[in-house]
PDB file of N, CA and C in Angstrom:
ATOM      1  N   UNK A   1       1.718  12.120  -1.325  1.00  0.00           N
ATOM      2  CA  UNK A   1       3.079  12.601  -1.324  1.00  0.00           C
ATOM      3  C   UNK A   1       3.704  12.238   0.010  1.00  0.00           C
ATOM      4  N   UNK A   2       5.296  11.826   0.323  1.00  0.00           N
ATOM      5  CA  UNK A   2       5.797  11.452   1.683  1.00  0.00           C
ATOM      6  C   UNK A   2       7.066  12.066   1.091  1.00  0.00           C
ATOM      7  N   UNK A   3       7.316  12.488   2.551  1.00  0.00           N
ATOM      8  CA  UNK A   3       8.631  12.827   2.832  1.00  0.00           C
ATOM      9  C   UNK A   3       9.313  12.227   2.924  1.00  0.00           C
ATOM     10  N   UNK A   4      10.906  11.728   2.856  1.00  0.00           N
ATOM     11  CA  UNK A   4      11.396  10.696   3.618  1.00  0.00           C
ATOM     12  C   UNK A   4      12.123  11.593   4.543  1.00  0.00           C
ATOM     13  N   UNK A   5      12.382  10.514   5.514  1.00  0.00           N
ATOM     14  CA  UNK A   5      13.508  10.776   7.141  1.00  0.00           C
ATOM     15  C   UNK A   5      14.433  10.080   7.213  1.00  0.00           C
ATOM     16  N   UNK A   6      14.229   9.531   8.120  1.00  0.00           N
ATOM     17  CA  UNK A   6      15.342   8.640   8.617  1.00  0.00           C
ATOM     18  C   UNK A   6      15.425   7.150   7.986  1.00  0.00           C
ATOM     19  N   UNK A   7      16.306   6.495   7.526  1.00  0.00           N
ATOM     20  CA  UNK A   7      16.087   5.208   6.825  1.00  0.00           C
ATOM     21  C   UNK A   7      15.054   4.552   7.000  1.00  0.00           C
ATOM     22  N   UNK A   8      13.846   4.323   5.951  1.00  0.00           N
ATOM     23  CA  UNK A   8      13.074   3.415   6.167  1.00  0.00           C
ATOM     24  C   UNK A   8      11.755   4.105   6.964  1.00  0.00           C
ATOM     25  N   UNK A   9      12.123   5.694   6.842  1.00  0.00           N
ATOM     26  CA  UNK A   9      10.630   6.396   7.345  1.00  0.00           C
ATOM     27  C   UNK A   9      10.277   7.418   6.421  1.00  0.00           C
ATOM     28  N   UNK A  10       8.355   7.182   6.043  1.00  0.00           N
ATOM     29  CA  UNK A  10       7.844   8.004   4.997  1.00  0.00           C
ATOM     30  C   UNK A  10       6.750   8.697   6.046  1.00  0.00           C
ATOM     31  N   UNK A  11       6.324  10.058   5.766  1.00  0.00           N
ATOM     32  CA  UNK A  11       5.828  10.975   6.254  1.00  0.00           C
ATOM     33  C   UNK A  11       4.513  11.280   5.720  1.00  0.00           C
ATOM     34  N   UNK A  12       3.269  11.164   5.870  1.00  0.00           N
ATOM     35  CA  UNK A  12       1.895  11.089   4.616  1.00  0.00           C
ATOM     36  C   UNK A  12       1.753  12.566   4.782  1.00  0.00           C
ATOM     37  N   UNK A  13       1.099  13.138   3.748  1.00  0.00           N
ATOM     38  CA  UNK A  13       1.369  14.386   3.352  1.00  0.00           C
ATOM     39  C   UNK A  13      -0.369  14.566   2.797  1.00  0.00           C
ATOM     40  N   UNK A  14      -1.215  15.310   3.560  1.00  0.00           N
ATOM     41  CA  UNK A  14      -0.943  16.856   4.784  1.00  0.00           C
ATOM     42  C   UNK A  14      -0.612  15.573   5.813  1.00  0.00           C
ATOM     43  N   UNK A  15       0.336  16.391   7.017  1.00  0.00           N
ATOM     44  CA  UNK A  15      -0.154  15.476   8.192  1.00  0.00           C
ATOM     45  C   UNK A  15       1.106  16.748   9.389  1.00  0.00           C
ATOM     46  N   UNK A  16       1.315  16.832  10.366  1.00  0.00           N
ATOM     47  CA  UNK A  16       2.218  17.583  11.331  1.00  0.00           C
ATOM     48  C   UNK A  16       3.235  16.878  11.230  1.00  0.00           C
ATOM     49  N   UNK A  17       3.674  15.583  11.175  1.00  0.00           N
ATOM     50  CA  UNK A  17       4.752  14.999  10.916  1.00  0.00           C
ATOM     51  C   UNK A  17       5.662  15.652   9.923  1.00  0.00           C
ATOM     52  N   UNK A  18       4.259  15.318   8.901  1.00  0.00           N
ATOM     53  CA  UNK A  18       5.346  15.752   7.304  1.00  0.00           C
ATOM     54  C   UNK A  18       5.786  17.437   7.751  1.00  0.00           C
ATOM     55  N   UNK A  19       5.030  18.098   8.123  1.00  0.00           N
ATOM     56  CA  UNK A  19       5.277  19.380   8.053  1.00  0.00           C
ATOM     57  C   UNK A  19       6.546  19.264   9.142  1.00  0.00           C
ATOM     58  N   UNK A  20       7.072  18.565  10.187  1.00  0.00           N
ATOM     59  CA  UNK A  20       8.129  19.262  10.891  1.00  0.00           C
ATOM     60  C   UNK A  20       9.030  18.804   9.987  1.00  0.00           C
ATOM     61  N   UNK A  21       9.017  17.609   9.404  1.00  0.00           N
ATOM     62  CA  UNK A  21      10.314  17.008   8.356  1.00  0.00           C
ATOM     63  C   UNK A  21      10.585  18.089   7.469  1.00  0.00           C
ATOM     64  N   UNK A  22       9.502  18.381   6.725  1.00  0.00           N
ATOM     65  CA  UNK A  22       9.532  19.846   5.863  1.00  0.00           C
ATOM     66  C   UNK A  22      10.443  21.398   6.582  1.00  0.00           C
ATOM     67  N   UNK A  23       9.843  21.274   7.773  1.00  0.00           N
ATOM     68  CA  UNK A  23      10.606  22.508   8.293  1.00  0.00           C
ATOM     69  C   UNK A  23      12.349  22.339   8.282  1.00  0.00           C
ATOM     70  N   UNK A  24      12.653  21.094   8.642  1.00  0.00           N
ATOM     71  CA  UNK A  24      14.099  20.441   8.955  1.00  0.00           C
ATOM     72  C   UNK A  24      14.592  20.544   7.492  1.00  0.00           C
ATOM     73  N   UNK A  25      14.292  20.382   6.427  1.00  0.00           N
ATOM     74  CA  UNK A  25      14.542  20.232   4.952  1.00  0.00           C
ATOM     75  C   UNK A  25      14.648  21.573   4.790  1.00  0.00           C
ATOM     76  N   UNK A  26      13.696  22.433   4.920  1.00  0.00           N
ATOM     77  CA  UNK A  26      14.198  23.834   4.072  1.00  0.00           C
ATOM     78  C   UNK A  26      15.017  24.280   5.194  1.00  0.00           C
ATOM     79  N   UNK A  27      15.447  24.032   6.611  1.00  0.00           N
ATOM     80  CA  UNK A  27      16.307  24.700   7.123  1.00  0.00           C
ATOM     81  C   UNK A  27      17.822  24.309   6.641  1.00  0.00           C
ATOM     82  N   UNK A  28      17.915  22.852   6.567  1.00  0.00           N
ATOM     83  CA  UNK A  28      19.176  22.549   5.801  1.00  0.00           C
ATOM     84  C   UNK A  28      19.569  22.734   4.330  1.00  0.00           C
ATOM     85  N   UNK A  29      18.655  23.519   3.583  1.00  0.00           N
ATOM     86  CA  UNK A  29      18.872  23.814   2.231  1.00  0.00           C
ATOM     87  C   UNK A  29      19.770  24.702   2.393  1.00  0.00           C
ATOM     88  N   UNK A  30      21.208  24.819   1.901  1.00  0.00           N
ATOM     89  CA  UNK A  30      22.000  26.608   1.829  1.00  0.00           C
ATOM     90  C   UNK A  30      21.586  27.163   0.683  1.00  0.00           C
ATOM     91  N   UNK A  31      20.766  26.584  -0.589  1.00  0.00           N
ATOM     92  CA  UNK A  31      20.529  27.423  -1.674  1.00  0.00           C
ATOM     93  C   UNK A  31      19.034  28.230  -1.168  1.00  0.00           C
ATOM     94  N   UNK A  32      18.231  27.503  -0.299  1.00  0.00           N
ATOM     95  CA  UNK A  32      17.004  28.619   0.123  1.00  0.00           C
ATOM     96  C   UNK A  32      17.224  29.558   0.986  1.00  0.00           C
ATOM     97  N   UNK A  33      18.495  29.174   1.987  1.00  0.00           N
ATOM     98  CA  UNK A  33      18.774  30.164   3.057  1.00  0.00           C
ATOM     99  C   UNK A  33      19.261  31.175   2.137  1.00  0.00           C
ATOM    100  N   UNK A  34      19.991  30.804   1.528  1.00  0.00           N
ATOM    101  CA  UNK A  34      21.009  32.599   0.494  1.00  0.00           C
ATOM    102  C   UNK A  34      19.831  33.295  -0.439  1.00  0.00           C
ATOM    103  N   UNK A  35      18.887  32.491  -1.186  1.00  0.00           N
ATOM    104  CA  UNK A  35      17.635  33.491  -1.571  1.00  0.00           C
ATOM    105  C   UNK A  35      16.642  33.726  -1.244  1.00  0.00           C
ATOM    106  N   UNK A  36      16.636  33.442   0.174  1.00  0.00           N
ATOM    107  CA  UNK A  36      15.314  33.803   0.862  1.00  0.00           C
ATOM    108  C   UNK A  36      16.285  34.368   2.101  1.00  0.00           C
ATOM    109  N   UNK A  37      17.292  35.129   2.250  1.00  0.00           N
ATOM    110  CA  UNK A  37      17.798  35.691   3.417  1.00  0.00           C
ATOM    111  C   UNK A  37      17.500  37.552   3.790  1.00  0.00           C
ATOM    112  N   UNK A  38      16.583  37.989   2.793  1.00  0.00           N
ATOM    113  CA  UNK A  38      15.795  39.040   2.856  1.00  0.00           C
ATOM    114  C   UNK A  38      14.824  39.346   3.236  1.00  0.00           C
ATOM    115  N   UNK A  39      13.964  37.647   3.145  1.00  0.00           N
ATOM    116  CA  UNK A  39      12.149  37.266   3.077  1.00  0.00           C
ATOM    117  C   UNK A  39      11.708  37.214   4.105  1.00  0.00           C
ATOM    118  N   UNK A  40      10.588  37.477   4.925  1.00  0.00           N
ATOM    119  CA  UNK A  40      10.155  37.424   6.199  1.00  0.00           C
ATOM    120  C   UNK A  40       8.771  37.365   5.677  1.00  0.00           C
ATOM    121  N   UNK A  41       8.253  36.605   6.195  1.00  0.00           N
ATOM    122  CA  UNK A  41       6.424  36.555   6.395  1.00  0.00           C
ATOM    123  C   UNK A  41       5.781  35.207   6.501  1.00  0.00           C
ATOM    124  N   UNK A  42       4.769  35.417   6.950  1.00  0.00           N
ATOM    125  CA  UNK A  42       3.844  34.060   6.960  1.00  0.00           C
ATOM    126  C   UNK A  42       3.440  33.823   5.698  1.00  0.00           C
ATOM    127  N   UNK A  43       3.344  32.194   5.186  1.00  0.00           N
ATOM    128  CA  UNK A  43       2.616  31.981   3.998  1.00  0.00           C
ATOM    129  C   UNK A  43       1.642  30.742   4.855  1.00  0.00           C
ATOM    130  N   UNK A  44       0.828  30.810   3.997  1.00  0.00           N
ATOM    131  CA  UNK A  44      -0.561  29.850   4.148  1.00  0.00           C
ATOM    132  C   UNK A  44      -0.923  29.440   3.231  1.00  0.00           C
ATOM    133  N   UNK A  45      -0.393  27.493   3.045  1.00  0.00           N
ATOM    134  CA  UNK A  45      -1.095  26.854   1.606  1.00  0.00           C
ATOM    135  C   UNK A  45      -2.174  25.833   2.152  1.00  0.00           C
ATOM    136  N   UNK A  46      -3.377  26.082   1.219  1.00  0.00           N
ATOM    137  CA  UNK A  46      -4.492  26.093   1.176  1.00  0.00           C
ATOM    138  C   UNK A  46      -4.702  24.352   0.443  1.00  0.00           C
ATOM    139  N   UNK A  47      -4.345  23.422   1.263  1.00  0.00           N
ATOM    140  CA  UNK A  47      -4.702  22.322   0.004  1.00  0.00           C
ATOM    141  C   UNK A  47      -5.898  21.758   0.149  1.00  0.00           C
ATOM    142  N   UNK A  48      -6.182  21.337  -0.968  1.00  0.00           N
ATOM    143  CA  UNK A  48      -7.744  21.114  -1.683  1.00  0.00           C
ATOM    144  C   UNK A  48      -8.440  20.007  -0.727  1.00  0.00           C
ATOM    145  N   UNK A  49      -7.878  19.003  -0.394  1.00  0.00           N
ATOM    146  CA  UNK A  49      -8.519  17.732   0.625  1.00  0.00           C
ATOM    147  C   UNK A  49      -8.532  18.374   1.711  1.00  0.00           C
ATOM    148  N   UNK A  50      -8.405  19.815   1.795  1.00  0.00           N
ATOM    149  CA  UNK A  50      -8.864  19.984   3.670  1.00  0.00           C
ATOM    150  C   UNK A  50      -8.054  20.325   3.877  1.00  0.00           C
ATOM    151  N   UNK A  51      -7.989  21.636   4.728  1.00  0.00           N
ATOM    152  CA  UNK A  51      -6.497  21.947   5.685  1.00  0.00           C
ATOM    153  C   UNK A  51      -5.521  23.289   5.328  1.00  0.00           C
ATOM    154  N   UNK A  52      -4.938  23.438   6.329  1.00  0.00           N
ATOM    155  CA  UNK A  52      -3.808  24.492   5.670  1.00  0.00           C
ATOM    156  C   UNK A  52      -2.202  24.316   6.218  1.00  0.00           C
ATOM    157  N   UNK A  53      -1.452  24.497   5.190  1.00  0.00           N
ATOM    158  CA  UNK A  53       0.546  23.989   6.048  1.00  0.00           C
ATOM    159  C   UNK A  53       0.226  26.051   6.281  1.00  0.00           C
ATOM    160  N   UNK A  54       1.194  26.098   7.189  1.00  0.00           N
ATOM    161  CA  UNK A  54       1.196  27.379   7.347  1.00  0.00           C
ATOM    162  C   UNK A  54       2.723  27.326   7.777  1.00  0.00           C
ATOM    163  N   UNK A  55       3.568  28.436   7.116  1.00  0.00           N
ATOM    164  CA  UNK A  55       4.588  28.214   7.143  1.00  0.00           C
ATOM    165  C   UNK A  55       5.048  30.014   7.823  1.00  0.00           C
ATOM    166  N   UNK A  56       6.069  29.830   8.886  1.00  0.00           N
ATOM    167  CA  UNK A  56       6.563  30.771   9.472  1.00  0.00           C
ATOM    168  C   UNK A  56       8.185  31.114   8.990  1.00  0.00           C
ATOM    169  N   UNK A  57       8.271  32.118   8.130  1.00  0.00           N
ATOM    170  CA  UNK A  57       9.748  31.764   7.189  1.00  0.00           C
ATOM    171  C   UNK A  57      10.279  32.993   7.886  1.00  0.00           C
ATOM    172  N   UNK A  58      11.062  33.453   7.554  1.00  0.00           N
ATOM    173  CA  UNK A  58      12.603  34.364   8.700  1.00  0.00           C
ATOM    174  C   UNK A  58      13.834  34.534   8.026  1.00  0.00           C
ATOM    175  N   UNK A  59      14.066  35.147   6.886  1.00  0.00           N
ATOM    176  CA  UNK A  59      15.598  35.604   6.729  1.00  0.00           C
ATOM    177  C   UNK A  59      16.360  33.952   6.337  1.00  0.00           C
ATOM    178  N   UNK A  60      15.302  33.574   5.104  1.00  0.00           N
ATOM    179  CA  UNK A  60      16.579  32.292   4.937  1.00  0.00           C
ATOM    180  C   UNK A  60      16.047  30.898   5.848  1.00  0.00           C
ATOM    181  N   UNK A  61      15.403  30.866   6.454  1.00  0.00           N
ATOM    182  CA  UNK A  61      15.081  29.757   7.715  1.00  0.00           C
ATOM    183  C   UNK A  61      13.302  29.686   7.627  1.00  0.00           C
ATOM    184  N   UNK A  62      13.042  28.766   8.373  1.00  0.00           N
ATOM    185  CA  UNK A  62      11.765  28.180   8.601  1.00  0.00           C
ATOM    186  C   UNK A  62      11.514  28.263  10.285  1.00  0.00           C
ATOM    187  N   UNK A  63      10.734  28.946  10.850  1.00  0.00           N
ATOM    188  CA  UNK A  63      10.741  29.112  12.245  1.00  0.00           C
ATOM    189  C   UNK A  63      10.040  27.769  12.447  1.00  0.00           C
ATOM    190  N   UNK A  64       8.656  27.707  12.058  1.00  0.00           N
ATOM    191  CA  UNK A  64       7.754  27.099  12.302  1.00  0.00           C
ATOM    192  C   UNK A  64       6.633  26.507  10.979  1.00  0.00           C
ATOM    193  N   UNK A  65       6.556  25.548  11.068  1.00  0.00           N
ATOM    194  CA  UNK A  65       5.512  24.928  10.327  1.00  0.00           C
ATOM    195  C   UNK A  65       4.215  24.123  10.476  1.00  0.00           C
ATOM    196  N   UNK A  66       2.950  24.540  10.644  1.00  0.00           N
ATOM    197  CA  UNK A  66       1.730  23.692  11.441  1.00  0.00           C
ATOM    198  C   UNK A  66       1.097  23.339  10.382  1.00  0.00           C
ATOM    199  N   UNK A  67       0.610  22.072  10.315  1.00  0.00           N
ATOM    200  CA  UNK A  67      -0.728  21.763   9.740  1.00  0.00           C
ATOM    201  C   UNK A  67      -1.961  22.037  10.397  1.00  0.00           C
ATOM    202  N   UNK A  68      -2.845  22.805  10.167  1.00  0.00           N
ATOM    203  CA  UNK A  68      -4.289  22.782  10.669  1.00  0.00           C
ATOM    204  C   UNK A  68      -5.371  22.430   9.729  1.00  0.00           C
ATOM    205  N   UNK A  69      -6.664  22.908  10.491  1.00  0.00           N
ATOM    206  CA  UNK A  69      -7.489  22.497   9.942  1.00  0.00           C
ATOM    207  C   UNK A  69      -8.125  24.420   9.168  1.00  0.00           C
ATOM    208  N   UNK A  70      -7.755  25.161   9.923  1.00  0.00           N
ATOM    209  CA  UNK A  70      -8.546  26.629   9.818  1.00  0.00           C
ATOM    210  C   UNK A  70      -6.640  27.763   9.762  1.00  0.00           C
ATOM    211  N   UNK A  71      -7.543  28.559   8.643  1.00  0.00           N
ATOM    212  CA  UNK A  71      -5.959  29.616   8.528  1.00  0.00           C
ATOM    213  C   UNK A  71      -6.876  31.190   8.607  1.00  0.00           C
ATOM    214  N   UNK A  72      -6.549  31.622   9.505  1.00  0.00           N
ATOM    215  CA  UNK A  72      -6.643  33.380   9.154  1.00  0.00           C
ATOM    216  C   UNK A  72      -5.680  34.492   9.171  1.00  0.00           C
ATOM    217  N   UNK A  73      -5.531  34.925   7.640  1.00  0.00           N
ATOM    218  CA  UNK A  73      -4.601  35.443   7.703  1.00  0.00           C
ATOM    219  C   UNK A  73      -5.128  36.343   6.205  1.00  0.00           C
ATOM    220  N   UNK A  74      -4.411  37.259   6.100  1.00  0.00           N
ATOM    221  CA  UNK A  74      -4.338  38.207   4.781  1.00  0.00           C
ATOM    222  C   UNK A  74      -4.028  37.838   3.598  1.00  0.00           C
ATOM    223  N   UNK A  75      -2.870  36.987   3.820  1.00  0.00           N
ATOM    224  CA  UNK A  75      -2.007  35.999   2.640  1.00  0.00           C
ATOM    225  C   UNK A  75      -2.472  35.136   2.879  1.00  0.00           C
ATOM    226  N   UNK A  76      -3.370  34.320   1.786  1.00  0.00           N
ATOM    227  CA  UNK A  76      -4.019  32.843   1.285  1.00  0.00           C
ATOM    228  C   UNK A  76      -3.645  32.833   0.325  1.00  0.00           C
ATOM    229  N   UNK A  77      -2.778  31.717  -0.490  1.00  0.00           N
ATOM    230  CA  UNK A  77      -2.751  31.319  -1.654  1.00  0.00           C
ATOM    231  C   UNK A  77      -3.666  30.194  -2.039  1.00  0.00           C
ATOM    232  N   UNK A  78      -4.159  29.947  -2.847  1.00  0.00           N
ATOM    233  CA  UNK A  78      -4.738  29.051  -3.392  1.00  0.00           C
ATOM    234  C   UNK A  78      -4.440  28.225  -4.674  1.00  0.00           C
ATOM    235  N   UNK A  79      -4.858  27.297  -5.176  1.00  0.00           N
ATOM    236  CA  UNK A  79      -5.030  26.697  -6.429  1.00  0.00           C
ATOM    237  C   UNK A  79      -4.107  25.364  -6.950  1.00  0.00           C
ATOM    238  N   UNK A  80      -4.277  25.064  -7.811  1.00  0.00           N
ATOM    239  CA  UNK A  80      -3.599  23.642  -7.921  1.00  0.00           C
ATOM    240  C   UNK A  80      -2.020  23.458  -8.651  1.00  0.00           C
ATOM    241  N   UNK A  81      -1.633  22.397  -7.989  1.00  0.00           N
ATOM    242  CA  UNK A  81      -0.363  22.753  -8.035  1.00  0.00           C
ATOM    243  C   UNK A  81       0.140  20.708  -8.872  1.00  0.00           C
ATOM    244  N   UNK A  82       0.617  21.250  -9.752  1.00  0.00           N
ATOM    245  CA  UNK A  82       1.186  19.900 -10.591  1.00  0.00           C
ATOM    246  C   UNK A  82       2.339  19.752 -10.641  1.00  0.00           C
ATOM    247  N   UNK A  83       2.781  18.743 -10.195  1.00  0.00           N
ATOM    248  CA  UNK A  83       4.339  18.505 -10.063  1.00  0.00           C
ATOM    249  C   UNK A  83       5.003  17.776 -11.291  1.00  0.00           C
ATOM    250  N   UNK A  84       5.374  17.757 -12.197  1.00  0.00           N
ATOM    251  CA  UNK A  84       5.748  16.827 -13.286  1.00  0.00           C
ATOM    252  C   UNK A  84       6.984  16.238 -13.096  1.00  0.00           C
ATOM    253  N   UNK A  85       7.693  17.058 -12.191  1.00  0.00           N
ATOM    254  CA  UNK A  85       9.354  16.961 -12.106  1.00  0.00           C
ATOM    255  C   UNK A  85       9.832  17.661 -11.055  1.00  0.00           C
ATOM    256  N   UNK A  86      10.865  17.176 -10.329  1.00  0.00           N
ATOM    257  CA  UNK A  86      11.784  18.014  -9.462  1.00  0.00           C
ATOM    258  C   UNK A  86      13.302  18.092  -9.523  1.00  0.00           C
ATOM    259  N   UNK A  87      13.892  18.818  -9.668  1.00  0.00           N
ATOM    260  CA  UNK A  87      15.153  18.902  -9.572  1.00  0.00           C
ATOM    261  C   UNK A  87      15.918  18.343  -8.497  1.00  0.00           C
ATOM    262  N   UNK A  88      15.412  18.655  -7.128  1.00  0.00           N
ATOM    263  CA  UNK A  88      16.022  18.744  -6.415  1.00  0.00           C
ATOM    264  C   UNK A  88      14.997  18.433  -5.240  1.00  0.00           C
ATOM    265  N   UNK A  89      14.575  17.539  -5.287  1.00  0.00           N
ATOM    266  CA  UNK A  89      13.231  16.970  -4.042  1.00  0.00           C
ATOM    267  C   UNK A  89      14.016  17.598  -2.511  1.00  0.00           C
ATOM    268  N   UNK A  90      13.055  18.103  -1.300  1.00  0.00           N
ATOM    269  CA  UNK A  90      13.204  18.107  -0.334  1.00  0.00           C
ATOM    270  C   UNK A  90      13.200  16.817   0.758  1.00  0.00           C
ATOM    271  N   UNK A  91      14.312  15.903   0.630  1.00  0.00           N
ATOM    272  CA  UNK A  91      14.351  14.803   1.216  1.00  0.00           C
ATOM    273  C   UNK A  91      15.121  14.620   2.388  1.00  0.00           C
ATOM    274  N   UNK A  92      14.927  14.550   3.286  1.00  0.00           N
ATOM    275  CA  UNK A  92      15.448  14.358   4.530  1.00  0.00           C
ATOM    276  C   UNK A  92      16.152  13.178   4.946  1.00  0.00           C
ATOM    277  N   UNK A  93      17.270  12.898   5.214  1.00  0.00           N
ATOM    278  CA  UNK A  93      18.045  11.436   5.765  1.00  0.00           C
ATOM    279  C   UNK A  93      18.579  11.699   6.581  1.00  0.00           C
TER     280      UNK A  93
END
């Protein structure tokens, strides 16, 4: 999976790259800021080749987003995730 950026740049996905492009994408969404402007908490996704995105969300916004290798936390989600279609891809230009 890649993100795109800036003309002519793809992002490999897990990687810290992709994840700051990701952070920049859901901050410029106004449809996630208005239904997530209540939400506060850490999430931690768990993907299967290794690793965790750990995402720092805030009232509508994305503080912070890391790729690691190790997550400890209370909230782990897990399991597999199939994409068939998107409406509305998180693409960055």
């Amino acid at each position: 999976m890649a993100l795109s950026g800036a003309p002519g740049m793809a992002y490999k996905f897990p990687s810290q790259a992709w994840a700051d492009q990701f952070l920049l994408a859901v901050n410029r969404n106004d449809a996630y800021a208005s239904a997530a402007k209540t939400w506060e908490g850490d999430l931690y996704l768990v993907i299967e080749e290794g690793g965790v995105l750990y995402l720092d969300l805030w009232h509508g916004k994305c503080r912070e987003v890391l790729w690691t290798r190790d997550a400890n936390s209370s909230l782990l989600l897990q399991g597999r995730v199939r994409v068939t279609a998107i409406k509305n891809p998180p693409i960055v230009r």
